[in-house]
Protein backbone atom coordinates (compact mmCIF):
# COMPACT_ATOMS: atom_id res chain seq x y z
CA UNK A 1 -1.14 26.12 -8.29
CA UNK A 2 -0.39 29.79 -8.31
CA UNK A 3 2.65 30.13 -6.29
CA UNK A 4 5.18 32.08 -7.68
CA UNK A 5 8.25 30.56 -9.33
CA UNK A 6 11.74 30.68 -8.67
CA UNK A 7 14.02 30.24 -11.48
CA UNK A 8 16.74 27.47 -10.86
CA UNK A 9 20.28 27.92 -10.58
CA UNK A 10 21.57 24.69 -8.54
CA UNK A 11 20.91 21.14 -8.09
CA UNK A 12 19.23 22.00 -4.72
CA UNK A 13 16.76 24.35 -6.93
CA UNK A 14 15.80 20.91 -8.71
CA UNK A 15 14.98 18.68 -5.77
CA UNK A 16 13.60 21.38 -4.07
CA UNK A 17 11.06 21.50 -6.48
CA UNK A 18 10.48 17.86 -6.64
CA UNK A 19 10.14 17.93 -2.97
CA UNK A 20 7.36 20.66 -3.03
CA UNK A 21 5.32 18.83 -5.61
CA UNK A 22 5.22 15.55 -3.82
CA UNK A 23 4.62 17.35 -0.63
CA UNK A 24 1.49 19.38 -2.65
CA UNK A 25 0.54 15.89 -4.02
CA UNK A 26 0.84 13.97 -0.96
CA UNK A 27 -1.76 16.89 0.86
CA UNK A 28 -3.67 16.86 -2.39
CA UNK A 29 -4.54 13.41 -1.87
CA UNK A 30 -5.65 13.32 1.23
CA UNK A 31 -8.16 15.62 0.37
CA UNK A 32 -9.20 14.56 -3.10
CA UNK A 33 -9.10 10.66 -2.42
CA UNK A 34 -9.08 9.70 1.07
CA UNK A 35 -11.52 13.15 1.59
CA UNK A 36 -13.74 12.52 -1.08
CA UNK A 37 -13.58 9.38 -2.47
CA UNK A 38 -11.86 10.23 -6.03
CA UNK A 39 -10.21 7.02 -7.98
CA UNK A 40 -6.32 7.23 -6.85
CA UNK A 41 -5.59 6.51 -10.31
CA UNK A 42 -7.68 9.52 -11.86
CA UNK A 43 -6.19 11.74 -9.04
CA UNK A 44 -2.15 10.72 -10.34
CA UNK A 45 -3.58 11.24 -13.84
CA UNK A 46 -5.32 14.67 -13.13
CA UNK A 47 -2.43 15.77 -10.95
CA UNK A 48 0.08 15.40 -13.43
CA UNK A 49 -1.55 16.87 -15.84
CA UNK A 50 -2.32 20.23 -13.84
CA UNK A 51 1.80 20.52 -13.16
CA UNK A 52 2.92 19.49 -16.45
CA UNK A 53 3.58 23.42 -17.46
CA UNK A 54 5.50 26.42 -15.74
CA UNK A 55 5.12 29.88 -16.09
CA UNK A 56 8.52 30.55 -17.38
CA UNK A 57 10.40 31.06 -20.49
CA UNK A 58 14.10 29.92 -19.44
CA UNK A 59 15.20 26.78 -20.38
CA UNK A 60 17.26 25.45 -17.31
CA UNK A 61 14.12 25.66 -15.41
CA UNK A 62 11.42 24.27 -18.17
CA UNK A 63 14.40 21.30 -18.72
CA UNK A 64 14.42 20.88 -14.39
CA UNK A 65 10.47 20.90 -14.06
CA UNK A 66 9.68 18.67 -17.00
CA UNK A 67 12.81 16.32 -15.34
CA UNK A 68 10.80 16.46 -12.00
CA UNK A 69 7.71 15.67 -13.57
CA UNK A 70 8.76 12.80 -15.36
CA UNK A 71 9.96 11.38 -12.00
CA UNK A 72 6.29 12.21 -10.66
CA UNK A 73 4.62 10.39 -13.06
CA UNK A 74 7.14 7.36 -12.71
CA UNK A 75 6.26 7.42 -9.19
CA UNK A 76 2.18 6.90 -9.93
CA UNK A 77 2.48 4.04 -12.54
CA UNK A 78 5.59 2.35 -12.45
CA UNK A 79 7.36 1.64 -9.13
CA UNK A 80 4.23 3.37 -6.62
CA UNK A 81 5.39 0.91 -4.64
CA UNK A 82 7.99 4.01 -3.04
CA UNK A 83 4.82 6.02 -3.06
CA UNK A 84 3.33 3.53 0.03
CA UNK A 85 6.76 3.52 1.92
CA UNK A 86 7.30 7.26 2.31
CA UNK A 87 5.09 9.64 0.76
CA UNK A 88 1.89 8.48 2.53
CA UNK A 89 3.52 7.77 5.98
CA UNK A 90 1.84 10.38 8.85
CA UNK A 91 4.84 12.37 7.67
CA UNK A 92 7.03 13.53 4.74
CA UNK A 93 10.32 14.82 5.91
CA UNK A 94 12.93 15.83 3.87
CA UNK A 95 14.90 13.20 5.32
CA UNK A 96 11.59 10.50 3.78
CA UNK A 97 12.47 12.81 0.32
CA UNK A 98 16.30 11.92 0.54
CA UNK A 99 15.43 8.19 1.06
CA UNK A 100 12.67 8.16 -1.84
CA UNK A 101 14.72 9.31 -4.38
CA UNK A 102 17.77 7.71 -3.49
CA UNK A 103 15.56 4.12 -3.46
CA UNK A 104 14.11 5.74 -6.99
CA UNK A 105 17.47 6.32 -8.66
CA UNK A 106 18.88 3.02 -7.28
CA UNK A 107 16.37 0.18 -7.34
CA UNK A 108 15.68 -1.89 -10.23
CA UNK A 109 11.91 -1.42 -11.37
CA UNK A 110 10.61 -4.13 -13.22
CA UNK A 111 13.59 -4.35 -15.99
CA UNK A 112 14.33 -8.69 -14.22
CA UNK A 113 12.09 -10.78 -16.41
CA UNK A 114 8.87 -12.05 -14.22
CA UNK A 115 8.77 -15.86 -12.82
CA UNK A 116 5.74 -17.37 -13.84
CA UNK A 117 4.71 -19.55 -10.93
CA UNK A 118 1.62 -20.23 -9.11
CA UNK A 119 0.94 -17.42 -5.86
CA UNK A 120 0.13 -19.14 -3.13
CA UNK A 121 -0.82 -18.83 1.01
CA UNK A 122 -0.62 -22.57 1.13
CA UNK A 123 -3.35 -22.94 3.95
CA UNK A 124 -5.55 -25.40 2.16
CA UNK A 125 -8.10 -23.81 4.49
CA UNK A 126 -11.35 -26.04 5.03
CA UNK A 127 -14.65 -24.20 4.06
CA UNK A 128 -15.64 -24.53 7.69
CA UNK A 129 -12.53 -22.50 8.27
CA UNK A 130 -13.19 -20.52 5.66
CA UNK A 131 -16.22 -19.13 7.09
CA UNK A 132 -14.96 -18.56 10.70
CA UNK A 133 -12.03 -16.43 9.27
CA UNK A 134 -14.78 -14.38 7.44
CA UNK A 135 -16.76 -13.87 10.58
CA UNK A 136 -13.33 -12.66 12.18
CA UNK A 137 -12.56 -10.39 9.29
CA UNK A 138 -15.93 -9.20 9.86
CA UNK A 139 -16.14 -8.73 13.83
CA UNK A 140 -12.95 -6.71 13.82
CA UNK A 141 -13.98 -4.94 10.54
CA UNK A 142 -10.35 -5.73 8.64
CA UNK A 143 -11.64 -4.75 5.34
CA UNK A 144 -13.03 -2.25 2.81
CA UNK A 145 -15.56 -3.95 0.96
CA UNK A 146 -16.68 -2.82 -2.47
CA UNK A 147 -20.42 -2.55 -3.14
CA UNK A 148 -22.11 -5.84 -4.22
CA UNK A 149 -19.19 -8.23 -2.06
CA UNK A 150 -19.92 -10.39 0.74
CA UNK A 151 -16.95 -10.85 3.34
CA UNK A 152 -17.31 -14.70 2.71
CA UNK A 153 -16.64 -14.30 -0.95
CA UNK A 154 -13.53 -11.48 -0.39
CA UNK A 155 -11.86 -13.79 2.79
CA UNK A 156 -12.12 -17.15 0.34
CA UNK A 157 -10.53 -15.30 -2.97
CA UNK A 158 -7.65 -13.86 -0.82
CA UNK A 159 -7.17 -16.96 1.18
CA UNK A 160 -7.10 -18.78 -2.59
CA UNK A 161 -5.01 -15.88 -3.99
CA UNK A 162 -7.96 -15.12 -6.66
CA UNK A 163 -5.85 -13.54 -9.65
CA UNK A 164 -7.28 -10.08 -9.81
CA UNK A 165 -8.68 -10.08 -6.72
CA UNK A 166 -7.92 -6.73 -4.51
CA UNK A 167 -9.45 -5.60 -1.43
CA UNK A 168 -8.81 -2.37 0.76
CA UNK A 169 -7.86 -2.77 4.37
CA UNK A 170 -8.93 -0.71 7.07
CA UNK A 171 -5.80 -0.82 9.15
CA UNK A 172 -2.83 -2.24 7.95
CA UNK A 173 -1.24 -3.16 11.61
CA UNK A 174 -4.49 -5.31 11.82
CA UNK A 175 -4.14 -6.99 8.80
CA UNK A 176 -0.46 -7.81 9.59
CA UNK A 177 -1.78 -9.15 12.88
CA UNK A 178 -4.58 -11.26 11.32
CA UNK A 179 -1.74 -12.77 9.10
CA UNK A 180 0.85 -13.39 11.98
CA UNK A 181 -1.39 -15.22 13.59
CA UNK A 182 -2.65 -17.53 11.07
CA UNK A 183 1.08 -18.04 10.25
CA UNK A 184 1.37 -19.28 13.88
CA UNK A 185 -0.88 -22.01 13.31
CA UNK A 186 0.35 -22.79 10.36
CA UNK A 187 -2.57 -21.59 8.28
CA UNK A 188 -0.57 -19.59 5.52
CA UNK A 189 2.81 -19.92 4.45
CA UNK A 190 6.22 -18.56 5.95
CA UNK A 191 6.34 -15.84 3.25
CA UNK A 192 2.52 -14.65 3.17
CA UNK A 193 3.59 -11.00 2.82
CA UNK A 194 5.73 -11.37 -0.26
CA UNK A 195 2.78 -13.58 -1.34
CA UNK A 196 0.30 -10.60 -1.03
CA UNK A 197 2.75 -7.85 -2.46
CA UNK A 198 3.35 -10.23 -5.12
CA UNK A 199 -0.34 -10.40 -5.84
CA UNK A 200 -1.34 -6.54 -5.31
CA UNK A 201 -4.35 -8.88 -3.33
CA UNK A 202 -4.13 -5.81 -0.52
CA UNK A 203 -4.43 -2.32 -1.19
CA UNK A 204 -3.22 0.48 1.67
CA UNK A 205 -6.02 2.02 3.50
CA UNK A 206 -4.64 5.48 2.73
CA UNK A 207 -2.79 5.39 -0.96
CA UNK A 208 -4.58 2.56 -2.04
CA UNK A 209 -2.06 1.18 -3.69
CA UNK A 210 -0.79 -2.32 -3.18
CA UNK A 211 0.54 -2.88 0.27
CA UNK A 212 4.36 -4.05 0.39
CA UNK A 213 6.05 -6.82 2.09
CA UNK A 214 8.14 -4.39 4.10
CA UNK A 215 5.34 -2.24 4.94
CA UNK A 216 3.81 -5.38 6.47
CA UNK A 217 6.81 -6.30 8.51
CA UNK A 218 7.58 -2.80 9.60
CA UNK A 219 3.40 -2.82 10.78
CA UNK A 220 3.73 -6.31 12.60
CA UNK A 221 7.29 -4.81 14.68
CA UNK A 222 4.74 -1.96 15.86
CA UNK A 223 2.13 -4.32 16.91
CA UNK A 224 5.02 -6.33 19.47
CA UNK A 225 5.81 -3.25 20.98
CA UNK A 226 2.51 -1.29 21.34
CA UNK A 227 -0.63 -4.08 20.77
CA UNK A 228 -4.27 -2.73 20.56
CA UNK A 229 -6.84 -4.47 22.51
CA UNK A 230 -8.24 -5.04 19.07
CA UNK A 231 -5.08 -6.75 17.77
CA UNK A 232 -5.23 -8.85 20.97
CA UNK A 233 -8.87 -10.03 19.95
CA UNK A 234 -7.76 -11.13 16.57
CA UNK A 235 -5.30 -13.33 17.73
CA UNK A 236 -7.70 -14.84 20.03
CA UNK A 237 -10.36 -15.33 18.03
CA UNK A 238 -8.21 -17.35 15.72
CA UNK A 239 -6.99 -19.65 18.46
CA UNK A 240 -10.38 -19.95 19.23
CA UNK A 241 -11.33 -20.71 15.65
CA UNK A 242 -8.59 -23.28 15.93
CA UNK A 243 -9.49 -25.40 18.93
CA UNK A 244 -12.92 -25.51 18.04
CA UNK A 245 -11.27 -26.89 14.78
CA UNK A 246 -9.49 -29.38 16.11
CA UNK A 247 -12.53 -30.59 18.74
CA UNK A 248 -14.39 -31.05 15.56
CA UNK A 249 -12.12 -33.23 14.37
């Protein structure tokens, strides 16, 4: 917050800047919110407010960082969305910075009028299934849960696609996993990622903002070329889960 400033005389100057305060955010965050446990949104909000002023007097470079800013906050409320593809990745390159603000500039953010139609996974999950998923979730420890929840009550209101319902994950490549293979036995629907985007239902492990349906698939390629023993007990369990199912029956 005290670095020294360096007036602007190019388009470079601009997204230079830019790229410096979503690098300092991005490192603030970590520490603040994954760190210490502060509210995401109260970190955005508290963030933007410490960089809303420069210590300078020209105009080009007041007009630049108040420009910047405005894309900042745009970022944290409207389309964070960009925020979980690149900025919170292991890292932020400038070549993650070119592809942010390009997507930014480009992409349409909510301006299409919304479809009102019923979110669904489509399982029609029994309650005996219901509880075997929860004792998976909970063996291989695929969520955050907050304080007062059960992991009966979380796995049944994501499974039904309980409108407000959100949940942390702990590992996103496990969640995919969990998902993939319920979609193998036909448990969810073909589309279960768009589904949970669609629903904010999952929230990353490390913005903790809602986790995308490209994140998701870009997880699940990861997991087919380099699986986790961990991953590999997931998917067993459920086909476990399943053939006791089907004995049952």
């Amino acid at each position: 917050m005290c670095c020294t400033h360096r007036h602007v005389r190019c388009n470079e100057d601009v997204s230079e800047e830019l790229f410096g305060l979503l690098s300092s955010m991005r490192k603030q965050y970590a520490e603040k919110v994954l760190d210490n446990g502060m509210r995401p949104e109260r970190f955005f909000e508290m963030f933007c407010d410490s960089h809303h002023f420069i210590d300078c007097t020209k105009a080009c470079c007041r007009n630049a960082h108040r420009m910047n800013m405005g894309i900042v906050r745009n970022l944290c409320t409207r389309v964070n969305k960009l925020l979980d593809e690149y900025l919170y990745k292991d890292s932020f390159t400038k070549k993650d910075f070119s592809e942010l603000l390009h997507r930014y500039q480009t992409t349409e953010t909510g301006h299409k009028p919304k479809i009102s139609f019923p979110i669904t996974l489509g399982g029609n999950l029994t309650e005996k299934q219901i509880a075997s998923l929860s004792e998976i979730a909970r063996a291989y420890q695929l969520f955050v849960l907050p304080e007062g929840m059960n992991i009966n009550t979380a796995v049944t209101a994501l499974m039904q696609c309980k409108h407000g319902f959100t949940v942390r994950v702990r590992n996103i490549r496990n969640a995919a996993v969990f998902f993939d293979e319920l979609l193998e036995h036909d448990l969810v629907c073909y589309n279960w990622q768009s589904v949970i985007e669609n629903g904010h239902f999952l929230l990353s492990p490390k913005s903790g903002l809602p986790i995308t349906a490209s994140t998701f698939s870009s997880a699940l390629s990861r997991t087919r070329t380099s699986r986790t023993a961990l991953q590999s007990g997931i998917r067993k369990a459920i086909r476990n889960m399943q053939k006791e199912h089907r004995t049952d029956i």
